[in-house]
C-alpha atoms as a PDB file:
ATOM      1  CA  UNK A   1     111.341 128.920  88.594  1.00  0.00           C
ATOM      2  CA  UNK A   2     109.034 131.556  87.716  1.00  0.00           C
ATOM      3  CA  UNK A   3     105.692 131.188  87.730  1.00  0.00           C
ATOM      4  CA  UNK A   4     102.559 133.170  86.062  1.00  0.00           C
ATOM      5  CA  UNK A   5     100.942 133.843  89.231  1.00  0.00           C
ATOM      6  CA  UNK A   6      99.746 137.113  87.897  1.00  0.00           C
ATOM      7  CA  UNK A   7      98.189 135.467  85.538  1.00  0.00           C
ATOM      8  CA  UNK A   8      95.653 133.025  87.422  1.00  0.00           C
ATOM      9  CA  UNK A   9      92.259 133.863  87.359  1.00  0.00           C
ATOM     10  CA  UNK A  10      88.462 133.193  88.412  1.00  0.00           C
ATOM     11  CA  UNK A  11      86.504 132.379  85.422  1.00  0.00           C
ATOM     12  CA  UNK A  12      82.604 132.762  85.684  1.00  0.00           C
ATOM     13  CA  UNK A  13      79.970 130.311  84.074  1.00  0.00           C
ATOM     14  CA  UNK A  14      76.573 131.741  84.150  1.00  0.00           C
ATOM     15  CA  UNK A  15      74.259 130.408  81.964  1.00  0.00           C
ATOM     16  CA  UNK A  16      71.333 127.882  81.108  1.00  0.00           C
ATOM     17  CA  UNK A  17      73.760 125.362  80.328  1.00  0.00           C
ATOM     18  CA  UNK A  18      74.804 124.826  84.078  1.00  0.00           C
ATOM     19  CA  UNK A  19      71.436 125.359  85.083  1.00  0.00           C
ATOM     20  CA  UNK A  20      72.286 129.014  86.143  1.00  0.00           C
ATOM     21  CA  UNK A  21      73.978 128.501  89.166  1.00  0.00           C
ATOM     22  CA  UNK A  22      76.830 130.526  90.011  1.00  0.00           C
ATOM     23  CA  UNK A  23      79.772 128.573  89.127  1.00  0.00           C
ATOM     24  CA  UNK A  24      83.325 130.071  88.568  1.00  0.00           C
ATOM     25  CA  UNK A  25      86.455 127.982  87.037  1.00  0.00           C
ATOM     26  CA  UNK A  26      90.044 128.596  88.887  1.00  0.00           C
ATOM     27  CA  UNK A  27      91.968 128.700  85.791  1.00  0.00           C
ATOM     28  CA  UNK A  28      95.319 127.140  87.413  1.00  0.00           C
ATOM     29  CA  UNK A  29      96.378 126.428  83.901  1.00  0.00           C
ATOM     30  CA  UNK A  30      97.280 129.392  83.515  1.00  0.00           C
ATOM     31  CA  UNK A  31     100.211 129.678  86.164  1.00  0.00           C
ATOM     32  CA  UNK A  32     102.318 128.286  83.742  1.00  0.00           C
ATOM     33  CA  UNK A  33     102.503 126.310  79.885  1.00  0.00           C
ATOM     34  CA  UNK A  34     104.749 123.109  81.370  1.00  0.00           C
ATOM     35  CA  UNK A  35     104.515 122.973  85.431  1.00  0.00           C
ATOM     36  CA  UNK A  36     101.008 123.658  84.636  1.00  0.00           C
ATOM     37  CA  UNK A  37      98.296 124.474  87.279  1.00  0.00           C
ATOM     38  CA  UNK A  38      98.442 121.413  90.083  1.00  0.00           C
ATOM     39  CA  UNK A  39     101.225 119.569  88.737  1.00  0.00           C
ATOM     40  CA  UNK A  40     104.139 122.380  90.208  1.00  0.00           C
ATOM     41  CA  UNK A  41     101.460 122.181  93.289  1.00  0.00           C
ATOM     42  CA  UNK A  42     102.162 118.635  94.211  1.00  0.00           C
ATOM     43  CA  UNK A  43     105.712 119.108  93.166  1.00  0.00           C
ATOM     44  CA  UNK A  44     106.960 122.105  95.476  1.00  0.00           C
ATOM     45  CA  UNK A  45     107.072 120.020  98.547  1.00  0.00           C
ATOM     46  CA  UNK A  46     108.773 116.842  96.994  1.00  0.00           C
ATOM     47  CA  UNK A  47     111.278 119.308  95.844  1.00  0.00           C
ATOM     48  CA  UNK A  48     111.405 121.433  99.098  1.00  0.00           C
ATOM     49  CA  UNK A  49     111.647 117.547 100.557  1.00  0.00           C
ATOM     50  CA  UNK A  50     114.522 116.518  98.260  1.00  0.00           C
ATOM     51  CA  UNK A  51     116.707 119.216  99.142  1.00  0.00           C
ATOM     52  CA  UNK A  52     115.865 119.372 103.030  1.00  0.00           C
ATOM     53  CA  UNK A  53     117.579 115.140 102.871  1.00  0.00           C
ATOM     54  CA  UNK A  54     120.347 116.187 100.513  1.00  0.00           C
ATOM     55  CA  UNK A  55     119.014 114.125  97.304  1.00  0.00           C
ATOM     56  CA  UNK A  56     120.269 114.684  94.236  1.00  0.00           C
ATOM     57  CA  UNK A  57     117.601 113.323  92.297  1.00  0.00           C
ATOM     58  CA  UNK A  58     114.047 112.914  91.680  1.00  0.00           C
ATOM     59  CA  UNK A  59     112.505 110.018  90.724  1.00  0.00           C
ATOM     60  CA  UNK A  60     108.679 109.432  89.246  1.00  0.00           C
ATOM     61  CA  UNK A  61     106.191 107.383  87.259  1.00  0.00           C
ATOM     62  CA  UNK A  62     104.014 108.047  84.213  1.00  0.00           C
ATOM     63  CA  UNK A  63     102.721 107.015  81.079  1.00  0.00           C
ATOM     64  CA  UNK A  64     104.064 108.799  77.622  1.00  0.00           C
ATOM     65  CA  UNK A  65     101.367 111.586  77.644  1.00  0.00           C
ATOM     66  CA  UNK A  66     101.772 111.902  81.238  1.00  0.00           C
ATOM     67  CA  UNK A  67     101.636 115.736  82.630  1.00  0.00           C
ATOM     68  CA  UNK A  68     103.094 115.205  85.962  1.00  0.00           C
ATOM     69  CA  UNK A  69     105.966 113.258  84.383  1.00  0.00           C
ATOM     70  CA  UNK A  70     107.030 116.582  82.135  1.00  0.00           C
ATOM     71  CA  UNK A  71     106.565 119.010  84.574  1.00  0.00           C
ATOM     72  CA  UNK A  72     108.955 116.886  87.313  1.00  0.00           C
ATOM     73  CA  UNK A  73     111.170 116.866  84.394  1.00  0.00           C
ATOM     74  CA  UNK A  74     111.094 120.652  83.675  1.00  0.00           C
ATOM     75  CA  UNK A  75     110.855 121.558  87.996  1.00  0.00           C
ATOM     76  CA  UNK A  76     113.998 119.789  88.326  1.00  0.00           C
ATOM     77  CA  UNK A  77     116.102 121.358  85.725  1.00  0.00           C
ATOM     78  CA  UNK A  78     115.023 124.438  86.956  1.00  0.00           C
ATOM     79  CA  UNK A  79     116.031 124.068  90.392  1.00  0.00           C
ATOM     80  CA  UNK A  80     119.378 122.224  90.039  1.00  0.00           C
ATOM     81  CA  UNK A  81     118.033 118.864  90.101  1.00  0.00           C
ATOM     82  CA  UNK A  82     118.414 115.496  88.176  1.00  0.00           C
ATOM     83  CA  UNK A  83     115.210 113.558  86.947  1.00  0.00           C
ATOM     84  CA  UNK A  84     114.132 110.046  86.451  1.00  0.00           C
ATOM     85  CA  UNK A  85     111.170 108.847  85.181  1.00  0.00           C
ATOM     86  CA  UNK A  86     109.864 105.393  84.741  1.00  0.00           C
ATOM     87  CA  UNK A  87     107.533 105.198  81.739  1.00  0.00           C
ATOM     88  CA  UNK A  88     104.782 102.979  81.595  1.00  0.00           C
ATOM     89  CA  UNK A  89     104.902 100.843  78.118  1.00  0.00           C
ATOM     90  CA  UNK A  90     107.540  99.279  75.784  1.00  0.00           C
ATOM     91  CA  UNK A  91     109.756 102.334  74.263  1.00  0.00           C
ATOM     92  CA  UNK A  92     107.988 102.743  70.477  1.00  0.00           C
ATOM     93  CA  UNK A  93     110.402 103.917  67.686  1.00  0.00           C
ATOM     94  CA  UNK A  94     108.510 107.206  68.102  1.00  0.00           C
ATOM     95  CA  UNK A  95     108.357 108.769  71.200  1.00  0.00           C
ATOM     96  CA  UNK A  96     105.469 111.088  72.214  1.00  0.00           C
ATOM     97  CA  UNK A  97     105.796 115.179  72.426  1.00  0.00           C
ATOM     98  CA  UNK A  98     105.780 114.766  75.745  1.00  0.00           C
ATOM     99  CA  UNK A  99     108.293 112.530  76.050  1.00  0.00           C
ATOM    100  CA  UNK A 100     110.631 114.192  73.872  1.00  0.00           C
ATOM    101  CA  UNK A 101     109.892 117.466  76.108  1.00  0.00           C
ATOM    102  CA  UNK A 102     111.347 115.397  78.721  1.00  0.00           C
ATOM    103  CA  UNK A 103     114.070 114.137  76.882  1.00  0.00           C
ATOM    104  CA  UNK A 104     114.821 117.969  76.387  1.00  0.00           C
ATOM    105  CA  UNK A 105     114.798 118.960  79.986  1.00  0.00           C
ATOM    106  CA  UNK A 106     117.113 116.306  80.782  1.00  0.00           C
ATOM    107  CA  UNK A 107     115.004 113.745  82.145  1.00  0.00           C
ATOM    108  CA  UNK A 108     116.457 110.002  82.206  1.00  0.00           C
ATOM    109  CA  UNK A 109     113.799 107.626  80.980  1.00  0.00           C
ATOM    110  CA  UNK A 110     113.419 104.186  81.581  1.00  0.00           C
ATOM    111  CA  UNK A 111     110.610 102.250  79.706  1.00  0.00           C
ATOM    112  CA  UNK A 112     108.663  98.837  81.317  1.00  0.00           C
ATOM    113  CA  UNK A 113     106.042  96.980  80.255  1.00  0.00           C
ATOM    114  CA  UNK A 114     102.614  97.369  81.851  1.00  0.00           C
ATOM    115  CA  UNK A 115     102.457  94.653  83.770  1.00  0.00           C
ATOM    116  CA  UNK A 116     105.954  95.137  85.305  1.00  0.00           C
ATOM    117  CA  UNK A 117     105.077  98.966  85.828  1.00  0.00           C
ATOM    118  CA  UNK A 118     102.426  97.983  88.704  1.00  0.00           C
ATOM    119  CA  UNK A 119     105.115  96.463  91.112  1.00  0.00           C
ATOM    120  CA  UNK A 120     106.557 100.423  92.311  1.00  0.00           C
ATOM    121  CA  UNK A 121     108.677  98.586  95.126  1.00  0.00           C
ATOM    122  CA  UNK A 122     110.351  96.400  92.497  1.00  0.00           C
ATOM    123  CA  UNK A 123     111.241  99.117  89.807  1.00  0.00           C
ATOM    124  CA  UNK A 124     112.842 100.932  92.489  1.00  0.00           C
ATOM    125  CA  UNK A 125     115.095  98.920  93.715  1.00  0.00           C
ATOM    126  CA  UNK A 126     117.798  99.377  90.869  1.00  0.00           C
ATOM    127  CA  UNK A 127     118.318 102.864  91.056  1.00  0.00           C
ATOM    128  CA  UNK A 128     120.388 104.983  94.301  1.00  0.00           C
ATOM    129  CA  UNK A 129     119.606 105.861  97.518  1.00  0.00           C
ATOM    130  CA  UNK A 130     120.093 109.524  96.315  1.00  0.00           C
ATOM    131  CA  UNK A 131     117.045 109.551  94.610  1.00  0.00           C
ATOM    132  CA  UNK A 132     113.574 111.254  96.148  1.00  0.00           C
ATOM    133  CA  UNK A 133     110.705 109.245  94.729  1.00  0.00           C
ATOM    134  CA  UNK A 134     107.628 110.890  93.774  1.00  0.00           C
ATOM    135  CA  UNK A 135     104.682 108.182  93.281  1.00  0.00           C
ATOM    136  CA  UNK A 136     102.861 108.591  89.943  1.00  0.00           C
ATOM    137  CA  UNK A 137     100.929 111.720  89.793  1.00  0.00           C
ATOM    138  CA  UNK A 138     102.565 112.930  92.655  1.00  0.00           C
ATOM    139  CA  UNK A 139     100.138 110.912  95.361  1.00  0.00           C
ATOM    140  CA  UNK A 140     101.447 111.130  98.783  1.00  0.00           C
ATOM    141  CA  UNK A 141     101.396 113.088 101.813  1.00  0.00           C
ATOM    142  CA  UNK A 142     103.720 115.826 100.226  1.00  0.00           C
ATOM    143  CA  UNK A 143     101.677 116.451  97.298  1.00  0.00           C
ATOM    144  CA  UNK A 144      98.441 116.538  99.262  1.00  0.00           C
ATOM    145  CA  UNK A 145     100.233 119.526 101.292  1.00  0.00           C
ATOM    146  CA  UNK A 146     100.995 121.490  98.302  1.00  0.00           C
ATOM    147  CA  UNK A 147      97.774 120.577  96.905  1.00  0.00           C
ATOM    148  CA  UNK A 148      95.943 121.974  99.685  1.00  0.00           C
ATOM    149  CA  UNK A 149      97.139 125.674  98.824  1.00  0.00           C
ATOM    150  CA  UNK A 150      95.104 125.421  96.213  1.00  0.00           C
ATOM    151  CA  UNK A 151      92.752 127.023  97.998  1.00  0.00           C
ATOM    152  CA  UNK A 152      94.799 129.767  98.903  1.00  0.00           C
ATOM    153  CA  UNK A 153      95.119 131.496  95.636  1.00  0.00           C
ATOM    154  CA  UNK A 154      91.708 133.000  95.889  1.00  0.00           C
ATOM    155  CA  UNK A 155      89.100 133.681  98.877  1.00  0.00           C
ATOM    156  CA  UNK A 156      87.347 130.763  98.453  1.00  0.00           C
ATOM    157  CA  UNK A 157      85.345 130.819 101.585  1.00  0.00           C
ATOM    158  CA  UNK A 158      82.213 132.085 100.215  1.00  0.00           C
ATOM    159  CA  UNK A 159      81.883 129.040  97.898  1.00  0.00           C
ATOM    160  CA  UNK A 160      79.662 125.577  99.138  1.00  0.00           C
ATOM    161  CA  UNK A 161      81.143 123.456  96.498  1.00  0.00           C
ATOM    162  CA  UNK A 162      84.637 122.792  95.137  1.00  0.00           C
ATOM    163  CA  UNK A 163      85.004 119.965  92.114  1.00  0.00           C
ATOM    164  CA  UNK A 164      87.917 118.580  91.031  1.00  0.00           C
ATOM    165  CA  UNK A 165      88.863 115.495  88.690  1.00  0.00           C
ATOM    166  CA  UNK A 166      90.503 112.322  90.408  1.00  0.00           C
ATOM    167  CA  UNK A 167      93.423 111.037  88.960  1.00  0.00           C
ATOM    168  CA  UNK A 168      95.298 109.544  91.823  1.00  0.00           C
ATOM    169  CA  UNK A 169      93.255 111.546  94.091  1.00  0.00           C
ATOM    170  CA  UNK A 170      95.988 113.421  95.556  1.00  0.00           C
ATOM    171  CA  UNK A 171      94.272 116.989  94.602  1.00  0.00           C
ATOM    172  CA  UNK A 172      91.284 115.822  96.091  1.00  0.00           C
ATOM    173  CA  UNK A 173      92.719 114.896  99.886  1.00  0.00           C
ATOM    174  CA  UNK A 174      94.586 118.080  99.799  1.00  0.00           C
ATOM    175  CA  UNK A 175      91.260 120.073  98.874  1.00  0.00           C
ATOM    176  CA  UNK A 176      89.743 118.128 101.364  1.00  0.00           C
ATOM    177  CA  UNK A 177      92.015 118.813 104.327  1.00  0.00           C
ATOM    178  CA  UNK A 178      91.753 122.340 104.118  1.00  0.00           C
ATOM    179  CA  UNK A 179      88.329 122.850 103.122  1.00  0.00           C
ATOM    180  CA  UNK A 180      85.760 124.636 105.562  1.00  0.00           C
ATOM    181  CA  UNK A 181      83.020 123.053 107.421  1.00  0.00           C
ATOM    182  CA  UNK A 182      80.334 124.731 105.156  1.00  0.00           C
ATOM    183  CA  UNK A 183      82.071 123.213 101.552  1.00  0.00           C
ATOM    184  CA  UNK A 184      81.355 120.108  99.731  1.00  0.00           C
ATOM    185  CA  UNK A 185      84.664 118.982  97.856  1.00  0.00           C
ATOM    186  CA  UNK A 186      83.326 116.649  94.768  1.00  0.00           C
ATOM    187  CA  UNK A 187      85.782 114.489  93.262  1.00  0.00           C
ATOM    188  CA  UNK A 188      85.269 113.130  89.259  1.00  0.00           C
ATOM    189  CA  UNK A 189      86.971 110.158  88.547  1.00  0.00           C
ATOM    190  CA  UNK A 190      88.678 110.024  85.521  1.00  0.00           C
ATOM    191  CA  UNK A 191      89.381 106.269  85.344  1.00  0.00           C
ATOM    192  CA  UNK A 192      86.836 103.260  84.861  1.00  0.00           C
ATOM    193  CA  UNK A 193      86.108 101.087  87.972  1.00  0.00           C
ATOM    194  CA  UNK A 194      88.670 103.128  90.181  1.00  0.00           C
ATOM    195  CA  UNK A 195      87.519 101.179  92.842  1.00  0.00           C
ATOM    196  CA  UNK A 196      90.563 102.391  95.520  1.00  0.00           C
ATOM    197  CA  UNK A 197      89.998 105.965  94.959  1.00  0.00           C
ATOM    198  CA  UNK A 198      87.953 106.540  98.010  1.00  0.00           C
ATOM    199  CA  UNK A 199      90.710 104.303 100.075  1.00  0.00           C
ATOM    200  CA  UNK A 200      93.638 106.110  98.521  1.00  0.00           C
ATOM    201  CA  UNK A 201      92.318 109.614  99.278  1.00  0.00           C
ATOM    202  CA  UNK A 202      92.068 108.533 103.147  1.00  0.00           C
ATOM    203  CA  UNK A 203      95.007 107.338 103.447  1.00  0.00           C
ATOM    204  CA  UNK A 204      96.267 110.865 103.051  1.00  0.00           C
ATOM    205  CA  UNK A 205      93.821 112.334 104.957  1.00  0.00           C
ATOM    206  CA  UNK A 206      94.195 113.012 108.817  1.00  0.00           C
ATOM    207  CA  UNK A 207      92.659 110.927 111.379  1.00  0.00           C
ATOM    208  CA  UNK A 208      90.208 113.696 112.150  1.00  0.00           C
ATOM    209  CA  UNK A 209      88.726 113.459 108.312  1.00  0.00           C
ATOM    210  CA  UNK A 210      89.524 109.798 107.519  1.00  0.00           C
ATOM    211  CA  UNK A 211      85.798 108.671 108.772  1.00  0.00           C
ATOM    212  CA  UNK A 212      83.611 111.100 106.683  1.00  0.00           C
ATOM    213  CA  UNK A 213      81.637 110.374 103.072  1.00  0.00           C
ATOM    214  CA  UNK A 214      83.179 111.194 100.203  1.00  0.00           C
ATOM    215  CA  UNK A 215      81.643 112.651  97.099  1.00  0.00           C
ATOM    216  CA  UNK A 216      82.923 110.861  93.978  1.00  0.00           C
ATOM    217  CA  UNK A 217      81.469 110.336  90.878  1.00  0.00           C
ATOM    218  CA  UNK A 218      82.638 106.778  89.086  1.00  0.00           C
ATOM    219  CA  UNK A 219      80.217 107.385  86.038  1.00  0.00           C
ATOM    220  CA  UNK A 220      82.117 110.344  83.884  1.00  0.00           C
ATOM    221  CA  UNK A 221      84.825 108.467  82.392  1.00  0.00           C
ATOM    222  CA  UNK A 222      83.530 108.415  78.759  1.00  0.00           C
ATOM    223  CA  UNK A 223      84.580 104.701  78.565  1.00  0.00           C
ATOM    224  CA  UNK A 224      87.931 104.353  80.571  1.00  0.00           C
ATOM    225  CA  UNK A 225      90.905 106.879  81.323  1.00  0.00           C
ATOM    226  CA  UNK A 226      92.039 108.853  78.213  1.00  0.00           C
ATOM    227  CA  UNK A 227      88.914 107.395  76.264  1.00  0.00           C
ATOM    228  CA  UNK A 228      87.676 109.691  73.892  1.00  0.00           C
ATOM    229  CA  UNK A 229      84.304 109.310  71.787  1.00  0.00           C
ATOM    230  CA  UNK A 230      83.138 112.067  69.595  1.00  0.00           C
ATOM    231  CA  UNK A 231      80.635 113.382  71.967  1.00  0.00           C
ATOM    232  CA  UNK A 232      83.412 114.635  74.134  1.00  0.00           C
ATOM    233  CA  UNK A 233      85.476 116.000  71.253  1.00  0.00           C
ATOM    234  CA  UNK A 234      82.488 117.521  70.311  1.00  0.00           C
ATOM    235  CA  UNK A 235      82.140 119.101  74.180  1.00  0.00           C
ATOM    236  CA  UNK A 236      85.451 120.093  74.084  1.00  0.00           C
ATOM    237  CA  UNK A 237      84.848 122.198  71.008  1.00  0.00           C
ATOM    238  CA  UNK A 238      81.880 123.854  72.198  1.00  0.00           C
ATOM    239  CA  UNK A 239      83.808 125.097  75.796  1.00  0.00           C
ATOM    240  CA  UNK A 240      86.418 126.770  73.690  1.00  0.00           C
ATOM    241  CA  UNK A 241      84.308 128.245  71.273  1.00  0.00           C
ATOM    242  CA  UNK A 242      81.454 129.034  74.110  1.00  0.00           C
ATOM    243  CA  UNK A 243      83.634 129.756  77.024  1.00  0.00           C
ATOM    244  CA  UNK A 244      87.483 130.154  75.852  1.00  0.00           C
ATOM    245  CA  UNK A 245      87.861 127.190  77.659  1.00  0.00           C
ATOM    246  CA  UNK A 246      91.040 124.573  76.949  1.00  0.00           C
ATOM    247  CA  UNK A 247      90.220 121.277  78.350  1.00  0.00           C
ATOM    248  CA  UNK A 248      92.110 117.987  77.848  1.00  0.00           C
ATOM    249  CA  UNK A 249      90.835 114.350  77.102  1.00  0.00           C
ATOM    250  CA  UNK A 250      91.710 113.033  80.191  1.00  0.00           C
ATOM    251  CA  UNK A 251      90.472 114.857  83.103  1.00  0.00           C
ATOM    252  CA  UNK A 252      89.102 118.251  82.823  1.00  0.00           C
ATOM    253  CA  UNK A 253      86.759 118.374  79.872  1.00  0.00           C
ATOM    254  CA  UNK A 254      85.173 115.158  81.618  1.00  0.00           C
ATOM    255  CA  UNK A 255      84.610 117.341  84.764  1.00  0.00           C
ATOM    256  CA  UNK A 256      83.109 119.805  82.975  1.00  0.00           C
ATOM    257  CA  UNK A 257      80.656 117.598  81.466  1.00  0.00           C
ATOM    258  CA  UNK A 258      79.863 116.228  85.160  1.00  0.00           C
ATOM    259  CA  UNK A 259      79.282 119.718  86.114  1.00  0.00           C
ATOM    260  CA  UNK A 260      77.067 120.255  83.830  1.00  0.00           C
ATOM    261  CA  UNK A 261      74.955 117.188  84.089  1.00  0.00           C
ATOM    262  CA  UNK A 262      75.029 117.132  87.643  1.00  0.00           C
ATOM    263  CA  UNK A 263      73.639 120.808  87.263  1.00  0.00           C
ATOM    264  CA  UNK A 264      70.449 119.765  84.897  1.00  0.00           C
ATOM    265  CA  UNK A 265      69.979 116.619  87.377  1.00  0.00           C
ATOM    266  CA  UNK A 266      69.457 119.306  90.103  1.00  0.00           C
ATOM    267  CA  UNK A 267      72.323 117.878  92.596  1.00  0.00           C
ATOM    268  CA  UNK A 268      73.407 121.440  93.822  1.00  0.00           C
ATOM    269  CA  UNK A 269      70.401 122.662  96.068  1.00  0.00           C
ATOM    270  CA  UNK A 270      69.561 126.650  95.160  1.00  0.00           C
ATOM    271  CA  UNK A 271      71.784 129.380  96.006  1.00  0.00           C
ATOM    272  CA  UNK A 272      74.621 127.193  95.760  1.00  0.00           C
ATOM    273  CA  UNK A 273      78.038 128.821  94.925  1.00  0.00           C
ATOM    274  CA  UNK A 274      80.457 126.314  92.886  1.00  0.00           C
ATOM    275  CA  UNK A 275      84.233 126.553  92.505  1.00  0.00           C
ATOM    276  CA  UNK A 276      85.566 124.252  89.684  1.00  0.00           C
ATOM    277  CA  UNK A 277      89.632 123.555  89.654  1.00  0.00           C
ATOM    278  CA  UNK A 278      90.885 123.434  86.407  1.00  0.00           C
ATOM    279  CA  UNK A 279      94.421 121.693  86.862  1.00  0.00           C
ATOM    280  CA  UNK A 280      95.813 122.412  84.098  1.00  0.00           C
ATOM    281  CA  UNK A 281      97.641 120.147  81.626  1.00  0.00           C
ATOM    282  CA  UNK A 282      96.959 119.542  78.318  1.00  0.00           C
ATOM    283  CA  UNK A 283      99.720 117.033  77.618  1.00  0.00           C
ATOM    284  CA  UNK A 284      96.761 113.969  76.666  1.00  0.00           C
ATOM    285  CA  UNK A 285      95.618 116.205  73.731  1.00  0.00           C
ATOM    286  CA  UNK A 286      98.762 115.876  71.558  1.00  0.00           C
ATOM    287  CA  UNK A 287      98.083 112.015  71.137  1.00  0.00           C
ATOM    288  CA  UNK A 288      94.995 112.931  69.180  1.00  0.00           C
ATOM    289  CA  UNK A 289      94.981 113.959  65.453  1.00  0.00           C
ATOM    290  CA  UNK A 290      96.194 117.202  64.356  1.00  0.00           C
ATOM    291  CA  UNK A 291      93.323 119.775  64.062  1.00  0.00           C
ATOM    292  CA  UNK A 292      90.282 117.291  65.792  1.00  0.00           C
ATOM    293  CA  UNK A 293      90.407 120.358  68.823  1.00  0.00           C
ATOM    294  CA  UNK A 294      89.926 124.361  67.913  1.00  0.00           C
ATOM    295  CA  UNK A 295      92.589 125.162  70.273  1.00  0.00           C
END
């Protein structure tokens, strides 16, 4: 699969908005328009592990606008391999774009109802041994090792902070175990009342870095995950027509906004040097109404 790499790039934010600190943006979303930014991240070494036990197939969760569930779907048919994924929700007589992207790629879908869709152990039980599962947004020791590379595309030594939005927090543990001594990784929750975030992270995390504080913000979910009031559509708006910035609903226009607030509330002491991840993904903004975004 060929990916943009070329293409990746630091973008700077200096300005009284962010309280003129030096902040740049790691614009993974630009490494490619499906397996966007993270998502092929967390991916390569389920894949890598797939092939190394001879499965034929991977197997994931997701809900209909889910960006880890298209880009498994996409990976796999590039590499040779069959996909399943098990959609959160009744199937609706219309499915979502990014559902019928998966459709497209090949992906076998397999709709349950919400309350069935929290018992993994269950769901799996019908389907092969052939199959690799992938937990929903690709949580689990392999996609905390690819996530951890993240930090490899640049030098990102010189910077004190890294932020990143918490989903799962899979990104999070893998920018955690291979951050320096000197760097702060801040996570930004994206779901209300995620109170297992800080659990889940550790559990992924090595012995060595199970015991230490982490920095996670609960309060910049904009009233639950995917939640969308005007004043973020409005702060969506204003980063692509300020900054050239595309940001989705669900994870990394509400980091920006912490970023920003956490700047005016004076959280980063002077001098500090920030590196934001943008993970790419965009897949929550086609659920919204055609022309509400700029971009």
């Amino acid at each position: 699969m060929e990916l943009l790499q070329d293409q990746i790039q630091l973008h700077n934010l200096r300005g009284q908005l962010f309280n003129s600190h030096a902040i740049d943006i790691l614009r993974l979303d630009l490494m490619h328009p499906i397996v966007s930014g993270n998502k092929w991240l967390k991916l390569k070494c389920n894949i890598q592990t797939a092939f190394e036990q001879k499965k034929k197939t991977i197997a994931t969760f997701g809900g209909a606008y889910s960006n880890h569930i298209v880009a498994t779907a996409y990976a796999c048919q590039q590499v040779g391999l069959k996909s399943i994924g098990i959609i959160r929700g009744e199937k609706s007589t219309t499915l979502s774009p990014t559902l019928d992207a998966c459709i497209t790629y090949g992906m076998e879908l397999h709709f349950v109802s919400r309350e069935g869709f929290r018992d993994k152990a269950a769901l799996k039980l019908p389907f092969p041994d052939s199959c690799h599962w992938v937990e929903e947004g690709g949580y689990g020791p392999d996609g905390m090792k690819g996530a951890g590379e993240i930090l490899k595309v640049v030098d990102a030594t010189t910077y004190s902070h890294i932020i990143c939005s918490c989903g799962t927090g899979t990104m999070m543990a893998g920018l955690i175990n291979v951050a320096l001594p000197h760097q702060t990784v801040i996570g930004i929750s994206a779901l209300k009342n995620h109170t297992g975030l800080e659990t889940d992270i550790k559990k992924l995390l090595p012995p060595s870095k199970q015991q230490q504080v982490l920095n996670i913000f609960h309060g910049y979910h904009f009233g639950g995950y995917a939640k969308h009031p005007k004043e973020l559509i409005e702060w969506m708006a204003y980063l692509w027509q300020q900054e050239n910035l595309p940001t989705d609903i669900v994870y990394t226009s509400k980091m920006m906004y912490a970023v920003k607030d956490l700047c005016h509330r004076n959280h980063f002491p002077s001098g500090s040097k920030l590196l934001i991840i943008h993970s790419g993904g965009l897949q929550g903004n086609l659920s919204l109404p055609i022309n509400i975004l700029p971009f």
